[in-house]
N, C-alpha and C. Protein backbone atom coordinates (compact mmCIF):
# COMPACT_ATOMS: atom_id res chain seq x y z
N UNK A 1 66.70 93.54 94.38
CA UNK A 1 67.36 92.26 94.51
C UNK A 1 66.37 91.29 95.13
N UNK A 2 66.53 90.32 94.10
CA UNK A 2 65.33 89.19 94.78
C UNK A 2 66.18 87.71 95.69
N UNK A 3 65.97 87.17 96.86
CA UNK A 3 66.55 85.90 97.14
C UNK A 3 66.10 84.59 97.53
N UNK A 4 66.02 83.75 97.05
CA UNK A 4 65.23 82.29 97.26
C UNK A 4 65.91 81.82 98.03
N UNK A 5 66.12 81.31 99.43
CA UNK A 5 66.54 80.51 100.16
C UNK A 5 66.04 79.09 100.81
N UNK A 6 66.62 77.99 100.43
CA UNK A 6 66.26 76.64 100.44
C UNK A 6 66.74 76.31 101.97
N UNK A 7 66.38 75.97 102.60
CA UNK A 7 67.03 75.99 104.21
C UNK A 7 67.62 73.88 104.41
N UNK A 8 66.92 73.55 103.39
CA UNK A 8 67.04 71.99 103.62
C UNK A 8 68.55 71.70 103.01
N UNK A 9 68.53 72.31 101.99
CA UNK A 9 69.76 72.35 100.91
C UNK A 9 71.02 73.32 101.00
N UNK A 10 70.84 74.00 101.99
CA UNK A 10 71.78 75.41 102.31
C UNK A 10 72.00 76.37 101.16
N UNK A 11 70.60 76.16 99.98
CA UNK A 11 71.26 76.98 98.98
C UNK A 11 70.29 78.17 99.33
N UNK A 12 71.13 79.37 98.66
CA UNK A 12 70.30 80.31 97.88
C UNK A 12 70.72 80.52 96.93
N UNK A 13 69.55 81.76 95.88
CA UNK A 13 69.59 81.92 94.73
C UNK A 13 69.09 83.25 94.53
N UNK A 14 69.77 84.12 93.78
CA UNK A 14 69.88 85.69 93.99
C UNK A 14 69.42 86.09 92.52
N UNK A 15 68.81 87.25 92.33
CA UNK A 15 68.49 88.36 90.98
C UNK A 15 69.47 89.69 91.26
N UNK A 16 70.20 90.13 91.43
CA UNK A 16 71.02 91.31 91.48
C UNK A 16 70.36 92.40 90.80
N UNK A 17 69.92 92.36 89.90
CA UNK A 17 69.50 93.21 88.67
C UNK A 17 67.57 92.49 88.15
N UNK A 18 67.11 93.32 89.28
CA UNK A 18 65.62 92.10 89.00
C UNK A 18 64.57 93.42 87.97
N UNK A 19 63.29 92.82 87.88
CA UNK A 19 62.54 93.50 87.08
C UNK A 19 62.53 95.23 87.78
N UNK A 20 61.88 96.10 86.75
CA UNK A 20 61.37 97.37 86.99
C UNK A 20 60.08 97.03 87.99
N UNK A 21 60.53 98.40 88.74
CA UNK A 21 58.48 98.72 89.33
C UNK A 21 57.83 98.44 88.48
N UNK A 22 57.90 99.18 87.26
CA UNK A 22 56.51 99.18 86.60
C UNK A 22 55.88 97.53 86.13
N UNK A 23 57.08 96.54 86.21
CA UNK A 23 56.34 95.10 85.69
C UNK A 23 55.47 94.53 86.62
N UNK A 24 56.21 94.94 88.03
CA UNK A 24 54.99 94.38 89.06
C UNK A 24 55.44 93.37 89.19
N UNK A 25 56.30 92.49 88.81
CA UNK A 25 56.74 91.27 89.32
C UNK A 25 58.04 90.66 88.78
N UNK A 26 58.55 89.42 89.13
CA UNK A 26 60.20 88.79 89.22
C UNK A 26 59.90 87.31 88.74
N UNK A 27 60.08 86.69 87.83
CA UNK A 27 60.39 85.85 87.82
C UNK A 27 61.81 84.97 88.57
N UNK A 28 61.88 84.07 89.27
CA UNK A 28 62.86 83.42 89.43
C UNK A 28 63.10 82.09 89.05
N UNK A 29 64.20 81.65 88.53
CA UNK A 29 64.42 80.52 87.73
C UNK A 29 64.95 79.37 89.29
N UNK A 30 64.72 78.33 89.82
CA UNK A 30 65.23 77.44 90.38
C UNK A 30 65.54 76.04 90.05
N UNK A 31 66.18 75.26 90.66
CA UNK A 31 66.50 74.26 90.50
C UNK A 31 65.39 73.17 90.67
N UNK A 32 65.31 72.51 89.59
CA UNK A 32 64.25 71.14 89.80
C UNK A 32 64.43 70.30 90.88
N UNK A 33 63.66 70.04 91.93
CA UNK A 33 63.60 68.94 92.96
C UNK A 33 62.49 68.17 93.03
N UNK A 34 61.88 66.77 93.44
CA UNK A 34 61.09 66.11 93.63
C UNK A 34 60.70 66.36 95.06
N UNK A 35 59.60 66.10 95.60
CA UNK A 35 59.01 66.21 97.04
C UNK A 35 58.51 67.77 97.56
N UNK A 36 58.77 67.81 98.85
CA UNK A 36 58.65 69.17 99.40
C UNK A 36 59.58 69.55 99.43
N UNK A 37 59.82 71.43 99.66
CA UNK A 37 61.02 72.07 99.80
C UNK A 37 60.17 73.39 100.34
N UNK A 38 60.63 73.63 101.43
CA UNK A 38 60.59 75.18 102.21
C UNK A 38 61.51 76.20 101.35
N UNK A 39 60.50 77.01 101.10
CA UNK A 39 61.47 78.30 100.06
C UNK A 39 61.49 79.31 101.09
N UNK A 40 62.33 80.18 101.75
CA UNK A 40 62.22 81.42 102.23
C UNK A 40 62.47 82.78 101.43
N UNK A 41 62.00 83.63 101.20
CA UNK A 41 62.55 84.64 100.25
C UNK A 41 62.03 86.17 101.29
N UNK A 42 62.65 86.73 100.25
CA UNK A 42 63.88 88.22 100.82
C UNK A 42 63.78 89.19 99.63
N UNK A 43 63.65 90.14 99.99
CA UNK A 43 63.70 91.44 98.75
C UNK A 43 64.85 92.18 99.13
N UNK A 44 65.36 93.39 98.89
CA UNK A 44 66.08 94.46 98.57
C UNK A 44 65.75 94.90 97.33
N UNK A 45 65.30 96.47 98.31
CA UNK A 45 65.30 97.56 96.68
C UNK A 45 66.31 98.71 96.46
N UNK A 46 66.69 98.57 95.54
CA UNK A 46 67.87 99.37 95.36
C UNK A 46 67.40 100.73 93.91
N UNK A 47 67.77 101.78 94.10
CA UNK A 47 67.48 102.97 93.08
C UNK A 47 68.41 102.65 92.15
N UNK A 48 67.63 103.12 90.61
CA UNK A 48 68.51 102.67 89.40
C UNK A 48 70.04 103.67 89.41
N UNK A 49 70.04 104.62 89.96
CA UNK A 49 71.56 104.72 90.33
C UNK A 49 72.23 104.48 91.18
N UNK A 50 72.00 103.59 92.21
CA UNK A 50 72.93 102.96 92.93
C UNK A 50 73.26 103.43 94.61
N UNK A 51 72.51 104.73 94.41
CA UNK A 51 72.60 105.62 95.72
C UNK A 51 71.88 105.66 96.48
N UNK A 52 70.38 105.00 96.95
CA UNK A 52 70.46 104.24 97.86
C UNK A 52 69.46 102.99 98.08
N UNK A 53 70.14 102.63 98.69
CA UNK A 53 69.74 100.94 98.82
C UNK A 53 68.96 100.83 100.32
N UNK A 54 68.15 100.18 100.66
CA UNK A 54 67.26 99.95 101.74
C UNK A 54 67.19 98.68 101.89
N UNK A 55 67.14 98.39 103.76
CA UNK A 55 67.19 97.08 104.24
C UNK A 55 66.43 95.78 103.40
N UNK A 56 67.20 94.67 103.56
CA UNK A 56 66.27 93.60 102.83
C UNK A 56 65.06 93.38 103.96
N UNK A 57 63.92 92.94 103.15
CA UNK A 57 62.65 92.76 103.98
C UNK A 57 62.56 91.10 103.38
N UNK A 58 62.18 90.66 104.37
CA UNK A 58 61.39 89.43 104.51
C UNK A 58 60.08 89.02 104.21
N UNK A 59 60.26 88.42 103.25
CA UNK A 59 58.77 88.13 102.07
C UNK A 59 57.88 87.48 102.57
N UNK A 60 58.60 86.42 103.36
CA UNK A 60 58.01 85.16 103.35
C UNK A 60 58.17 83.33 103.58
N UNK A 61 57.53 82.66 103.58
CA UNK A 61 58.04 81.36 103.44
C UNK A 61 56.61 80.57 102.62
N UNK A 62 57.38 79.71 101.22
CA UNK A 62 56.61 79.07 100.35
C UNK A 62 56.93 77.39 100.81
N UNK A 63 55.96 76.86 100.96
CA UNK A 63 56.05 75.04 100.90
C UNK A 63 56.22 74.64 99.49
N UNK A 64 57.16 74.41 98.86
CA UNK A 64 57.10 73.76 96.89
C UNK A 64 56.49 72.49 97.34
N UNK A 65 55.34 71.94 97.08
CA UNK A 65 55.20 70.45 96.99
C UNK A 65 54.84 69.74 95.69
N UNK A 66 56.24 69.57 94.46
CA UNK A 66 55.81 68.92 93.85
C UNK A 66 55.23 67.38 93.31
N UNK A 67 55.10 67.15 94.40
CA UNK A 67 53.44 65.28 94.49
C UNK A 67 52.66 66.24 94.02
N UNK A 68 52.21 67.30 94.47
CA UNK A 68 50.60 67.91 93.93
C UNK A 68 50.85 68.29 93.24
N UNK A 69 51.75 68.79 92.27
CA UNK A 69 51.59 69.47 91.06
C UNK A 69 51.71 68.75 89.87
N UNK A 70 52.31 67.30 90.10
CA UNK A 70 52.82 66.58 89.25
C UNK A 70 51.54 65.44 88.86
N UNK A 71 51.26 65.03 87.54
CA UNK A 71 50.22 63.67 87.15
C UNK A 71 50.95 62.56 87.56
N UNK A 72 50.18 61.66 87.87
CA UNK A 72 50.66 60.63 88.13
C UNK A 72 49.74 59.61 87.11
């Protein structure tokens, strides 16, 4: 389980059902915003049958600043 948390916006945004080990990685789809935005994100891994699940760990924190990514 993957989670994007926006702390400015009170949202988050969850994968329940995210990629396999073997891809090595998650895409996550978010919402378009202009400016900066503090992302915090969060894992949980859970076994493909359901039996057992392990604490969420703390990924991290991303700055989105789209001024720099955007042409002007």
């Amino acid at each position: 389980m993957c989670v994007a948390y926006l702390p400015e916006t009170l949202q988050a945004f969850k994968i329940f059902h995210g990629a396999y080990r073997g891809e090595e990685r998650q895409i996550m789809p978010l919402p378009t915003f202009s400016g900066k935005m503090n992302i915090e994100t969060y894992l949980c891994f859970i076994s493909a049958d359901r039996e057992s699940v392990f604490n969420s760990v703390y990924t991290g924190s991303l700055v989105w600043d789209c001024r720099k990514l955007c042409c002007r």
